[in-house]
Structure formats: structure tokens, C-alpha cells
N, C-alpha and C. Protein backbone atom coordinates (compact mmCIF):
# COMPACT_ATOMS: atom_id res chain seq x y z
N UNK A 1 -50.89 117.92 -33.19
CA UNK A 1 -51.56 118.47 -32.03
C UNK A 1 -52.43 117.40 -31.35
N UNK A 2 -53.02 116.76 -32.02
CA UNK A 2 -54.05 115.73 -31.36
C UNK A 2 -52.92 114.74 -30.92
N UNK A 3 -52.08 114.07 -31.43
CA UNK A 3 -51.18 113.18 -31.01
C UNK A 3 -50.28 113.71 -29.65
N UNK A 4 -50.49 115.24 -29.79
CA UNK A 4 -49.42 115.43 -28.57
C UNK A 4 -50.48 115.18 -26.91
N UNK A 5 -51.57 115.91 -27.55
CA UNK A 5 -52.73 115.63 -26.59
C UNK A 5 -53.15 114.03 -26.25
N UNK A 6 -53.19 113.16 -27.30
CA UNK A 6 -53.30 111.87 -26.95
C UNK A 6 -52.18 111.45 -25.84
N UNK A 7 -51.19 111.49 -26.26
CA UNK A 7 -50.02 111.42 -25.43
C UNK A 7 -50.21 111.77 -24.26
N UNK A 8 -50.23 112.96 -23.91
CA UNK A 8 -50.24 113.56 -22.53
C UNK A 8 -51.64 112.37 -21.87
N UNK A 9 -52.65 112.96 -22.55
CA UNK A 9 -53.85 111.79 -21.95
C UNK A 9 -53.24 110.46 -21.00
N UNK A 10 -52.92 109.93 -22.10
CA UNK A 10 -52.26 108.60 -21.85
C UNK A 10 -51.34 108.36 -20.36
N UNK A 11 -50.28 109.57 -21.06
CA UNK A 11 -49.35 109.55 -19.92
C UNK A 11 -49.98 109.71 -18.83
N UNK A 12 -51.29 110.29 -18.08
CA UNK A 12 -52.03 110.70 -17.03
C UNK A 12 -52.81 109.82 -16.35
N UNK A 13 -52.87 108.74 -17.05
CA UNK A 13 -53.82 107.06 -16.91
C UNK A 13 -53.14 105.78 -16.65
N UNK A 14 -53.74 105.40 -15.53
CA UNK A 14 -52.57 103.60 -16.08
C UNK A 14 -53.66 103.03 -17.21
N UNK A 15 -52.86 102.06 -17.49
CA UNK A 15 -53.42 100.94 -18.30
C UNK A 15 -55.14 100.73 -18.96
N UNK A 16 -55.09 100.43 -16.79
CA UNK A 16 -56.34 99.56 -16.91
C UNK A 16 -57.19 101.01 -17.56
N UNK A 17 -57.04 102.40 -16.84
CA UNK A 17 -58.11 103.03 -17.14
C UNK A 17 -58.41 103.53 -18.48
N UNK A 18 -57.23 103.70 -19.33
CA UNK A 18 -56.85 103.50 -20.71
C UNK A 18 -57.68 102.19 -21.75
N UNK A 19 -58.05 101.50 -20.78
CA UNK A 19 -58.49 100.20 -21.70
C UNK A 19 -59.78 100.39 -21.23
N UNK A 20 -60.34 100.73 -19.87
CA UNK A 20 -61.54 100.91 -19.56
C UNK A 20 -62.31 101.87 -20.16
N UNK A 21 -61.63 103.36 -20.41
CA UNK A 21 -62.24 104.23 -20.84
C UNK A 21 -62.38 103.92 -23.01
N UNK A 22 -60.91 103.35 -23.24
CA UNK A 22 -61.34 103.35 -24.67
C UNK A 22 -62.76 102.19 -24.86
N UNK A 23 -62.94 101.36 -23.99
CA UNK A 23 -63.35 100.11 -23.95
C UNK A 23 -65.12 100.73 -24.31
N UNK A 24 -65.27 101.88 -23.46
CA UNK A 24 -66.74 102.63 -22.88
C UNK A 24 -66.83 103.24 -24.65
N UNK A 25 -65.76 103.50 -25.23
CA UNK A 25 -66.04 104.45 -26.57
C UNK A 25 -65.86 103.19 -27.89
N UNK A 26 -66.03 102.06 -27.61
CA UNK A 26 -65.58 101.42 -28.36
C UNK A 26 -64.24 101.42 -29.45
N UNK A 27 -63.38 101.85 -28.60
CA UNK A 27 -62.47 101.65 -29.42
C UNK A 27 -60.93 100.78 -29.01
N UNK A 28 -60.86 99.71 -29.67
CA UNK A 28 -60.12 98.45 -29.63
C UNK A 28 -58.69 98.80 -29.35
N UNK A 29 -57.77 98.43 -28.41
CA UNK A 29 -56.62 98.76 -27.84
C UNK A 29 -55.91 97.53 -27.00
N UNK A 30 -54.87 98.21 -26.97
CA UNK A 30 -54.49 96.65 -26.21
C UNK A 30 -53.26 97.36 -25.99
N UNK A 31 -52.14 96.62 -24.80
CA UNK A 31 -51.51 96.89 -23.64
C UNK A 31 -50.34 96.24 -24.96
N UNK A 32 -49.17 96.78 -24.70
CA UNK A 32 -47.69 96.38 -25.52
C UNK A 32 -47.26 95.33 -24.14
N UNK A 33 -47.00 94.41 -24.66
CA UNK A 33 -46.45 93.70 -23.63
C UNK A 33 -45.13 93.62 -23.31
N UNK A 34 -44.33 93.48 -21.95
CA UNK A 34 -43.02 93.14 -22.08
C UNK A 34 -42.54 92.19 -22.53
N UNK A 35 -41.24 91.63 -22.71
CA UNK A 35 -40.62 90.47 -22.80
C UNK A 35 -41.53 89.35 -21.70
N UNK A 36 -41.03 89.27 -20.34
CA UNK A 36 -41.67 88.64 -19.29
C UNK A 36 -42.81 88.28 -19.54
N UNK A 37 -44.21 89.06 -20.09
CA UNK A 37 -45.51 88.87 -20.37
C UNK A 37 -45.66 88.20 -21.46
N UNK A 38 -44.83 88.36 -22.68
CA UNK A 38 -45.09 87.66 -23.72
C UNK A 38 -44.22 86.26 -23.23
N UNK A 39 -43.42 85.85 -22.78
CA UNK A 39 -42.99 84.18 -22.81
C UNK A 39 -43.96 83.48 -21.81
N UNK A 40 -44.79 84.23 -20.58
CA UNK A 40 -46.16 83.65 -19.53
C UNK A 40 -47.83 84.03 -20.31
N UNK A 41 -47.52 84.71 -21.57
CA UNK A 41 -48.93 85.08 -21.98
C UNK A 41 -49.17 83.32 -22.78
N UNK A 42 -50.49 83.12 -21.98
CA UNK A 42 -50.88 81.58 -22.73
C UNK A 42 -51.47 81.41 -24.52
N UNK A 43 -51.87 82.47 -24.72
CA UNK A 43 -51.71 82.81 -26.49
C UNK A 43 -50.58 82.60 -26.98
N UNK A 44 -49.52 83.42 -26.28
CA UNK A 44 -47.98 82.75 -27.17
C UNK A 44 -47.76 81.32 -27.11
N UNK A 45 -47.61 80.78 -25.20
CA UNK A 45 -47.37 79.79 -24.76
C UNK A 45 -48.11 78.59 -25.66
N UNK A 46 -49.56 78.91 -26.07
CA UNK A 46 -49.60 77.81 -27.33
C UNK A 46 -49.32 77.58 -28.32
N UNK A 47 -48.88 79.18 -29.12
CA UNK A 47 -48.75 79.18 -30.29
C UNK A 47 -47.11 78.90 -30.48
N UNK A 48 -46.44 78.61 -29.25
CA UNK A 48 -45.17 78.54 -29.44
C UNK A 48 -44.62 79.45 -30.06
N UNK A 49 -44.84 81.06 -29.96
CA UNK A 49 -44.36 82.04 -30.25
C UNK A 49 -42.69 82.65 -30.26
N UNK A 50 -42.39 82.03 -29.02
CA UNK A 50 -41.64 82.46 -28.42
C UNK A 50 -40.25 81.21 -28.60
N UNK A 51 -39.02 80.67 -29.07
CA UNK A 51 -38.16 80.14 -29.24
C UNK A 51 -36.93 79.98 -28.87
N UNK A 52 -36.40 79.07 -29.26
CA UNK A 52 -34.56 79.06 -28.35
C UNK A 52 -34.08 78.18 -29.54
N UNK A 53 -32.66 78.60 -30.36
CA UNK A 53 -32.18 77.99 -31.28
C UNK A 53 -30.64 77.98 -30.77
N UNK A 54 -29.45 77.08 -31.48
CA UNK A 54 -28.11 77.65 -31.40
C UNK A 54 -27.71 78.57 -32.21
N UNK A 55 -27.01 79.47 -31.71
CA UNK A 55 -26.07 79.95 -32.25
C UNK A 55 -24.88 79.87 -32.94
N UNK A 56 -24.09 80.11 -33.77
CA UNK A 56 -23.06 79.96 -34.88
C UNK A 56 -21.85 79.42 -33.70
N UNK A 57 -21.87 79.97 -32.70
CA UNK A 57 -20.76 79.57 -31.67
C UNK A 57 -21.51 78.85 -30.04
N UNK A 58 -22.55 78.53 -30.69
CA UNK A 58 -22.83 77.06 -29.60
C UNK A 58 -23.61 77.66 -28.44
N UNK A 59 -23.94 79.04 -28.64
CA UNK A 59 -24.58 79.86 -27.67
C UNK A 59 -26.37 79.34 -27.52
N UNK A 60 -27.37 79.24 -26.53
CA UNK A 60 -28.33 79.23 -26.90
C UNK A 60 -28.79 80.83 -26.72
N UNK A 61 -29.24 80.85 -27.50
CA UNK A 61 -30.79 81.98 -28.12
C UNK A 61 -32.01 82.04 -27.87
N UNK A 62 -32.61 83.01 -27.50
CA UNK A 62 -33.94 82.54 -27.36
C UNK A 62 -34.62 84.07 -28.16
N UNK A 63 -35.34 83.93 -28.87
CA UNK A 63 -36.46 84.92 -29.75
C UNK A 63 -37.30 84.55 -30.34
N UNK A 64 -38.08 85.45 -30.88
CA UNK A 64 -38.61 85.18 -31.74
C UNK A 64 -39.20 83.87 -32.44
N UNK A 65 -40.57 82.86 -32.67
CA UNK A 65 -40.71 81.94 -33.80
C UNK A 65 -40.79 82.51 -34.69
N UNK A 66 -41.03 81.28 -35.98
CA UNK A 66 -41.28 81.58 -37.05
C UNK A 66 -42.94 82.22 -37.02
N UNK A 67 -43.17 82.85 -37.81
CA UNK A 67 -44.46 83.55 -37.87
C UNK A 67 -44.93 83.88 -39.10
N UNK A 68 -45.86 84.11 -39.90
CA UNK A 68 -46.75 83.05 -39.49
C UNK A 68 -46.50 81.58 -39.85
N UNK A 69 -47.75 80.69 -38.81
CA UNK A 69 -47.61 78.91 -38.86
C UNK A 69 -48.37 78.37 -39.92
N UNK A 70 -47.77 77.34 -40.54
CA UNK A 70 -48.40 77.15 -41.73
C UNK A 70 -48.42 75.62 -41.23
N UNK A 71 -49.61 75.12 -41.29
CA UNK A 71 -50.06 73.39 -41.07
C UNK A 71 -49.14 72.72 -42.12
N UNK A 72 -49.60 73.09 -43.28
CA UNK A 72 -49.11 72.39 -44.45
C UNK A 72 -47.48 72.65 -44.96
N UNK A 73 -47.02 73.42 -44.16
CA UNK A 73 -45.57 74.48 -44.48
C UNK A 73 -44.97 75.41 -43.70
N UNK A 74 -44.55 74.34 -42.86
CA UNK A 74 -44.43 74.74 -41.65
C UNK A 74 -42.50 75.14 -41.62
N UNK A 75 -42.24 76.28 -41.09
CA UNK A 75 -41.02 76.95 -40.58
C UNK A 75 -40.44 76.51 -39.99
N UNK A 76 -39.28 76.76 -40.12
CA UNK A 76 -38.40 76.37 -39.21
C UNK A 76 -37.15 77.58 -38.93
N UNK A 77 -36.35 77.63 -37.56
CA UNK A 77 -34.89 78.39 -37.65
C UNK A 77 -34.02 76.83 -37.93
N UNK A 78 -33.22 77.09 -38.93
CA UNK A 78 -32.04 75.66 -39.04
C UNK A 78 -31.11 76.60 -38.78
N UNK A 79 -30.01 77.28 -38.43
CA UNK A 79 -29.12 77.91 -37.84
C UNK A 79 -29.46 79.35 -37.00
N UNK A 80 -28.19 79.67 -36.77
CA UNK A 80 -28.03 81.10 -36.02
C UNK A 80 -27.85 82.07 -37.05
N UNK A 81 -27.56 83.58 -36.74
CA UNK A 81 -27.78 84.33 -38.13
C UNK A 81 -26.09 83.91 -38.49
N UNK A 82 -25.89 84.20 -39.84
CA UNK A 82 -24.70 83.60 -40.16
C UNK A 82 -23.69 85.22 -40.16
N UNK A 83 -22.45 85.10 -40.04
CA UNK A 83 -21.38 86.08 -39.94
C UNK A 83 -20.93 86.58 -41.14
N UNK A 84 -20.85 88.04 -41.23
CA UNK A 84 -20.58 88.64 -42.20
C UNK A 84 -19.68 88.15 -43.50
N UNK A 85 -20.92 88.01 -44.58
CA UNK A 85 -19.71 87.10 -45.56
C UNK A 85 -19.71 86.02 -45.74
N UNK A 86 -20.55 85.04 -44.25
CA UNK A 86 -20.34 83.51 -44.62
C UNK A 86 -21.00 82.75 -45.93
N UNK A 87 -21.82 82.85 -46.59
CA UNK A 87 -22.49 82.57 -47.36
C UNK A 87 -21.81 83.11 -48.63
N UNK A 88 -21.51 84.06 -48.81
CA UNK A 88 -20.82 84.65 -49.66
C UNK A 88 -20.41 83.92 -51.27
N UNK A 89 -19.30 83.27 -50.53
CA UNK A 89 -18.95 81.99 -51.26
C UNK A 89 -20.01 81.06 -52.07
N UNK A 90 -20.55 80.72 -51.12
CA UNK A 90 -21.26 79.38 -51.65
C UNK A 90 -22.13 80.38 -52.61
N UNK A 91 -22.91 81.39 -52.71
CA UNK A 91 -23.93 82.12 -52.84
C UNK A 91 -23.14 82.18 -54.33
N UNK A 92 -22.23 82.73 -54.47
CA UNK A 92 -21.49 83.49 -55.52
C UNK A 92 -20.96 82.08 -56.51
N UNK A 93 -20.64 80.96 -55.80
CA UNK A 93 -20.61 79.62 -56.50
C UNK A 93 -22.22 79.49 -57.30
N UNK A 94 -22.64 79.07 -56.37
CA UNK A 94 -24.34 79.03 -56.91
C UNK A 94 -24.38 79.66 -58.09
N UNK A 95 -24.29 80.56 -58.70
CA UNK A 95 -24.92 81.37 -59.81
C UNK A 95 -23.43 81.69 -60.66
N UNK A 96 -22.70 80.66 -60.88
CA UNK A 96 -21.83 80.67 -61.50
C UNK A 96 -20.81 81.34 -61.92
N UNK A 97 -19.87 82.01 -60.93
CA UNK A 97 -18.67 82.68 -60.44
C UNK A 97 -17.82 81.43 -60.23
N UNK A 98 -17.01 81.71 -60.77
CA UNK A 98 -15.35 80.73 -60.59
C UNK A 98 -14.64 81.05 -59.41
N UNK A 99 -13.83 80.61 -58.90
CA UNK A 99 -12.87 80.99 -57.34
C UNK A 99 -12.31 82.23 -57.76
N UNK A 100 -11.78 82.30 -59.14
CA UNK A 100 -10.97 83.28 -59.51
C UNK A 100 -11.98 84.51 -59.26
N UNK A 101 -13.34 84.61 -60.32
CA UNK A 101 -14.02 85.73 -60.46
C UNK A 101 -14.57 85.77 -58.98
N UNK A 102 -14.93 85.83 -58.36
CA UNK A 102 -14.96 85.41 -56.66
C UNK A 102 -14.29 86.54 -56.50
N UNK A 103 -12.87 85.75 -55.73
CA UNK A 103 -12.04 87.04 -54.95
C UNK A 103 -11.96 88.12 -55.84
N UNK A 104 -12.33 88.18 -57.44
CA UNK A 104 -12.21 89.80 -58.05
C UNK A 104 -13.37 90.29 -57.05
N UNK A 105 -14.21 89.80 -56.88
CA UNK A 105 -16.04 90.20 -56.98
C UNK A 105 -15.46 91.13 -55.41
N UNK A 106 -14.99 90.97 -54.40
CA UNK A 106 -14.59 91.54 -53.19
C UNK A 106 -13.45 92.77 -53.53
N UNK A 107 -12.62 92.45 -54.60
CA UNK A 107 -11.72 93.47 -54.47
C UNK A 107 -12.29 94.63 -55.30
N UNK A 108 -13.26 94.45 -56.12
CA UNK A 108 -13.99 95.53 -57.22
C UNK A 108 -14.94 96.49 -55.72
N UNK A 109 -15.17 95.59 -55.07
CA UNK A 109 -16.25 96.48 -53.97
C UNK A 109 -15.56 97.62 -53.21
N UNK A 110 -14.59 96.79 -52.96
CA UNK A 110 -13.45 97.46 -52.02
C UNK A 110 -12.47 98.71 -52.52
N UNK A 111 -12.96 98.65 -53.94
CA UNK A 111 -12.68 100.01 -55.14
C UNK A 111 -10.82 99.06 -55.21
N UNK A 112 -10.64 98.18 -55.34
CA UNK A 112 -9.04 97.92 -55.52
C UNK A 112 -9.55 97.08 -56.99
N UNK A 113 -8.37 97.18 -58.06
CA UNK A 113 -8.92 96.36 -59.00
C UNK A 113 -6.93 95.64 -59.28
């Protein structure tokens, strides 16, 4: 009930008066920003928030940084997200699966034995 009433409130106000009036009751709020606002907001613009990497097929990207920044250990994106499965392999090598036990490991999922 109070949430439906907050709501309506809200819906009845722009912004500013929303921030003015919580502002008068002390209570801390802040505006959701769009896309557009967050890549021109100068908080991101320093924190380099905002990114462009390639993609698996040569596409550029743009989202998201890494978050949080670490001085000492610092993030990085080194690829695009990888395609269903790609890793698979190597992953299943890693921790000591043979080629053979491998392709079982897909056909047991797939309920075929």
C-alpha cells in the first residue's frame, strides 16, 4: 500500500520536484540515469566507467567497465563474451579429462550414452 502510494506520488512530480521535496525531508535520492547521461556524466567520464572492447567477430562494443578500480589490481575486458561451449574444451583439458572422456562428458548431458 505505501509503495503503491509512493508510486502514484512520484508518477505526479518531475524529477526536479522529487529531488527538491525529498531534499526538504532529508532524504537522499537520486535520478536513474539514461544511457546518453551516463557516457556525458563527468563522474563516469573520469572514472572511465563506460567502455568499448572487440567482439569474438571483430564487432566493436561498447558497455560497461570493469568495476570496481583497483590501483594495485587493476581489470581488464581481454575478449568478447565467448560462444556457447568455447571454452569447454580447454576448461575440461585443464582439470584432467582426456579427448576421449571429453566428447563422453557432452553425450552423458545430452542423456545419449
Amino acid at each position: 500500500m505505501v509503495e503503491e502510494k509512493l508510486d502514484a506520488w512520484l508518477a505526479a512530480h518531475t524529477i526536479a520536484e522529487v529531488k527538491e521535496r525529498f531534499a526538504e525531508l532529508n532524504i537522499a535520492c537520486a535520478k536513474v540515469l539514461t544511457v546518453p547521461e551516463l557516457e556525458s556524466n563527468p563522474q563516469y567520464v573520469a572514472r572511465e566507467s563506460i567502455t568499448q572492447w572487440q567482439t569474438m567477430d571483430g564487432r566493436t562494443c561498447k558497455g560497461p567497465n570493469i568495476i570496481p578500480k583497483f590501483k594495485n589490481n587493476p581489470g581488464q575486458i581481454w575478449r568478447g563474451m565467448p560462444s556457447h561451449g568455447m571454452d569447454t574444451a580447454a576448461i575440461l583439458k585443464n582439470i584432467g579429462y582426456s579427448e576421449k572422456r571429453h566428447s563422453g562428458v557432452g553425450q552423458q548431458r545430452s542423456g545419449q550414452s
